[in-house]
Protein backbone atom coordinates (compact mmCIF):
# COMPACT_ATOMS: atom_id res chain seq x y z
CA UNK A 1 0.00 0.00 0.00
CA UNK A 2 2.63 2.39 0.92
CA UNK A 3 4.82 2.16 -2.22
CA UNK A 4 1.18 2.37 -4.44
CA UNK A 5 0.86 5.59 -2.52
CA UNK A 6 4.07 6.46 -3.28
CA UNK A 7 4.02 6.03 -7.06
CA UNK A 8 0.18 8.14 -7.12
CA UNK A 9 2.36 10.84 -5.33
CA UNK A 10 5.17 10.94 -8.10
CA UNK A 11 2.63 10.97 -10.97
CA UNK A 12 -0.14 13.41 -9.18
CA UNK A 13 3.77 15.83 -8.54
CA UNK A 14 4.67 14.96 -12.47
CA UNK A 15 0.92 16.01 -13.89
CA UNK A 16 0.40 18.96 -11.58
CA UNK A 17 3.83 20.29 -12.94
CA UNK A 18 2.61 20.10 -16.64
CA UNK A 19 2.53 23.90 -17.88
CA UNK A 20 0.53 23.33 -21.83
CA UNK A 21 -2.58 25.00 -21.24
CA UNK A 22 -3.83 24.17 -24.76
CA UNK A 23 -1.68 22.27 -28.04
CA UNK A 24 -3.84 21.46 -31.20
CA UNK A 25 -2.57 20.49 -34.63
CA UNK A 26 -3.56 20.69 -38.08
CA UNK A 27 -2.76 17.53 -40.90
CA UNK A 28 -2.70 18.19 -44.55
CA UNK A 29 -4.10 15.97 -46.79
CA UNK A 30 -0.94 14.10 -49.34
CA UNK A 31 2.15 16.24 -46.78
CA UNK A 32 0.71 19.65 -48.53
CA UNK A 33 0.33 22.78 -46.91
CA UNK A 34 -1.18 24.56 -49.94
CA UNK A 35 -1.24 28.55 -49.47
CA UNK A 36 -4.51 29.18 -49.30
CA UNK A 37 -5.31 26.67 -46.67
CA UNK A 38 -4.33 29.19 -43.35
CA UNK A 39 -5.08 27.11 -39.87
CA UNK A 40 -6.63 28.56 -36.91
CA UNK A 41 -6.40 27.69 -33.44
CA UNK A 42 -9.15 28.65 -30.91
CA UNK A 43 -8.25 28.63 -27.41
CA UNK A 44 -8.94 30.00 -23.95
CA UNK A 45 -7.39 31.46 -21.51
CA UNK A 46 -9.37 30.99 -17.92
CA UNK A 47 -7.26 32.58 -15.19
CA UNK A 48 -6.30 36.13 -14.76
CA UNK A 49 -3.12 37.80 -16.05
CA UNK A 50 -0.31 35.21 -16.54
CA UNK A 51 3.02 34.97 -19.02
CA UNK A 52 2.90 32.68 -21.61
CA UNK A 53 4.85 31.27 -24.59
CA UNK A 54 2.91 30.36 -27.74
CA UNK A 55 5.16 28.11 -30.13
CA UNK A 56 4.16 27.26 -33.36
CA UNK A 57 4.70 23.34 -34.05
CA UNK A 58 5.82 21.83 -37.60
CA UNK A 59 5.67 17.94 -38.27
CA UNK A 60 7.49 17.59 -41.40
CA UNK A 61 8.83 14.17 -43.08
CA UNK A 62 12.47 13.85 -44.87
CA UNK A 63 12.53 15.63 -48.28
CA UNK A 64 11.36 18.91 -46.59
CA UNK A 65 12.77 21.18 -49.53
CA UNK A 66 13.66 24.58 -47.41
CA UNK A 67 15.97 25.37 -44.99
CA UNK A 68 13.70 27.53 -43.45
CA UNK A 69 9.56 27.95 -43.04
CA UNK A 70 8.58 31.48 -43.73
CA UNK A 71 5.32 32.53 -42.56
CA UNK A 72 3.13 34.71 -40.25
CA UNK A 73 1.03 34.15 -37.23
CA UNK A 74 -1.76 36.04 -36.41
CA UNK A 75 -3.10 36.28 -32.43
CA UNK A 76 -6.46 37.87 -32.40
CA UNK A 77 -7.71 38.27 -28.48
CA UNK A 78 -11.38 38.38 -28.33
CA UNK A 79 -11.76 42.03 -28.05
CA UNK A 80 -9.99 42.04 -31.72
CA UNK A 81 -6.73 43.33 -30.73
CA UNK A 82 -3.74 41.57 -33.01
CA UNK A 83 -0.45 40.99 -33.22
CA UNK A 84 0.75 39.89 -36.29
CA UNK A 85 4.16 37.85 -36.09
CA UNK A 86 6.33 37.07 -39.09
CA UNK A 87 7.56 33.75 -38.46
CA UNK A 88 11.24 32.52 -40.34
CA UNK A 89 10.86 28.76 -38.56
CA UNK A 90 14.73 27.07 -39.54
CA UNK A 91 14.44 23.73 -40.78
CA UNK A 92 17.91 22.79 -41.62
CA UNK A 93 20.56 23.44 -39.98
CA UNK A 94 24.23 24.91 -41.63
CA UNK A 95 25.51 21.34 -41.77
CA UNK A 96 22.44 20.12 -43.61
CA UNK A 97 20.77 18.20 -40.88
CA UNK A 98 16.99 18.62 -39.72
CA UNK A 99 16.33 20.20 -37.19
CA UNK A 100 14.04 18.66 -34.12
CA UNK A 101 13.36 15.34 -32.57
CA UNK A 102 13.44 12.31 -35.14
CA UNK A 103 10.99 8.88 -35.74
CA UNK A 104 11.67 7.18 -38.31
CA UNK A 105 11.57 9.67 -41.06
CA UNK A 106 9.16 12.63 -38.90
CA UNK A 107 11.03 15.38 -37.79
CA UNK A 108 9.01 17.14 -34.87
CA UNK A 109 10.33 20.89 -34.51
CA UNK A 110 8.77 23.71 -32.29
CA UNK A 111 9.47 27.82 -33.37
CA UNK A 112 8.41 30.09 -29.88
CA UNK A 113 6.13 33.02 -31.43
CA UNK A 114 5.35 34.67 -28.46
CA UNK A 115 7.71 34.41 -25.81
CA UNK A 116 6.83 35.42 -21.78
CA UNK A 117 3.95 37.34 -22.99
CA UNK A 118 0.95 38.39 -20.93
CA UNK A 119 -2.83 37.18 -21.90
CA UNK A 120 -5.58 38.13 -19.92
CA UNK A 121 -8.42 35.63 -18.71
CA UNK A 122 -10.30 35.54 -21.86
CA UNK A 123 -10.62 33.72 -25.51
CA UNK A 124 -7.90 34.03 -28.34
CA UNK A 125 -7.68 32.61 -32.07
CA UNK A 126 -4.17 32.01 -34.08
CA UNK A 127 -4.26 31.82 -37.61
CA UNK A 128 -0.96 30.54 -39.31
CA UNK A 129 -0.13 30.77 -42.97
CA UNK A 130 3.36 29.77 -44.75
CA UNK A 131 4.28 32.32 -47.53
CA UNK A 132 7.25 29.86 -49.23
CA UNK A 133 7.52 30.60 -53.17
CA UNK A 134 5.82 27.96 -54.03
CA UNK A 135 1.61 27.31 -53.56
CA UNK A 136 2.37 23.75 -52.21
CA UNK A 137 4.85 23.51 -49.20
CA UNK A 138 5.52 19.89 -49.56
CA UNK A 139 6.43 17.16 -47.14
CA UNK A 140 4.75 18.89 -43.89
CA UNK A 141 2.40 16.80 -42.01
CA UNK A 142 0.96 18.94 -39.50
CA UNK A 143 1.15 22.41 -38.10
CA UNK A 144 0.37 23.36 -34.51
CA UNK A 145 -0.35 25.67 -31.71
CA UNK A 146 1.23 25.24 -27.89
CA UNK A 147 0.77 27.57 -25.23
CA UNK A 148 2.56 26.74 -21.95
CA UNK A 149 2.22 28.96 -18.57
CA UNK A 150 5.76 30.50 -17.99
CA UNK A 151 6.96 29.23 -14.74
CA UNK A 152 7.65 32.04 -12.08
């Protein structure tokens, strides 16, 4: 009894110390994020005044053609004030290796937008949209939205 209690102790301290308040993703259809498809991401914030960081997630398989992601992010709050960030998300790195965590041939990479930034209790949309030369970015799998409390 004592050691269960002890291992519902170390996963009740591991859980309570989890700082995502909200992570969604987006999948293209074929690994194409065409141009005019723009994701949003529609979340809340429900306690007063805190810091944030909002990263901007990119599942991409081998092939990815760029070494970099250029695109925006929009944050809208719900009283329509924006800020519109310009996001240039590397992909490869000088020595020509991806950038992120690997399986198999998914590359998982995360570009902070917003970093230690204050939202008020209240309800916020994020619209993303690459701007690459092309109308197709290929090989990209999914594109997401984290925010994660700032820890004082």
């Amino acid at each position: 009894m004592k050691k269960l209690l002890s291992v519902f102790t170390i996963l009740l301290l591991l859980t309570s110390c989890e700082s995502t308040v909200y992570k969604d993703f987006e999948e293209f259809d074929n690994y194409q994020w065409e141009k005019s498809k723009t994701p949003e991401f529609n979340f809340e914030i429900t306690e007063k005044a805190e810091k944030y960081d909002i990263i901007l997630t990119l599942r991409y398989v081998e092939g990815f053609p760029y070494k970099n992601m250029i695109g925006t992010a929009l944050l809208v709050d719900e009283h329509k004030n924006a800020s519109l960030k310009k996001v240039f998300f590397p992909i490869i790195d000088d020595n020509k290796n991806y950038i992120g965590e690997v399986a198999g041939d998914l590359w998982d990479t995360e570009y902070t937008l917003f970093n230690d930034t204050s939202l008020e209790k209240g309800k916020y949309k994020i619209t993303t949209e690459q701007l690459v030369v092309n109308p197709i970015l290929a090989f990209v799998v999914d594109v997401g939205i984290k925010v994660k409390k700032v820890d004082k």
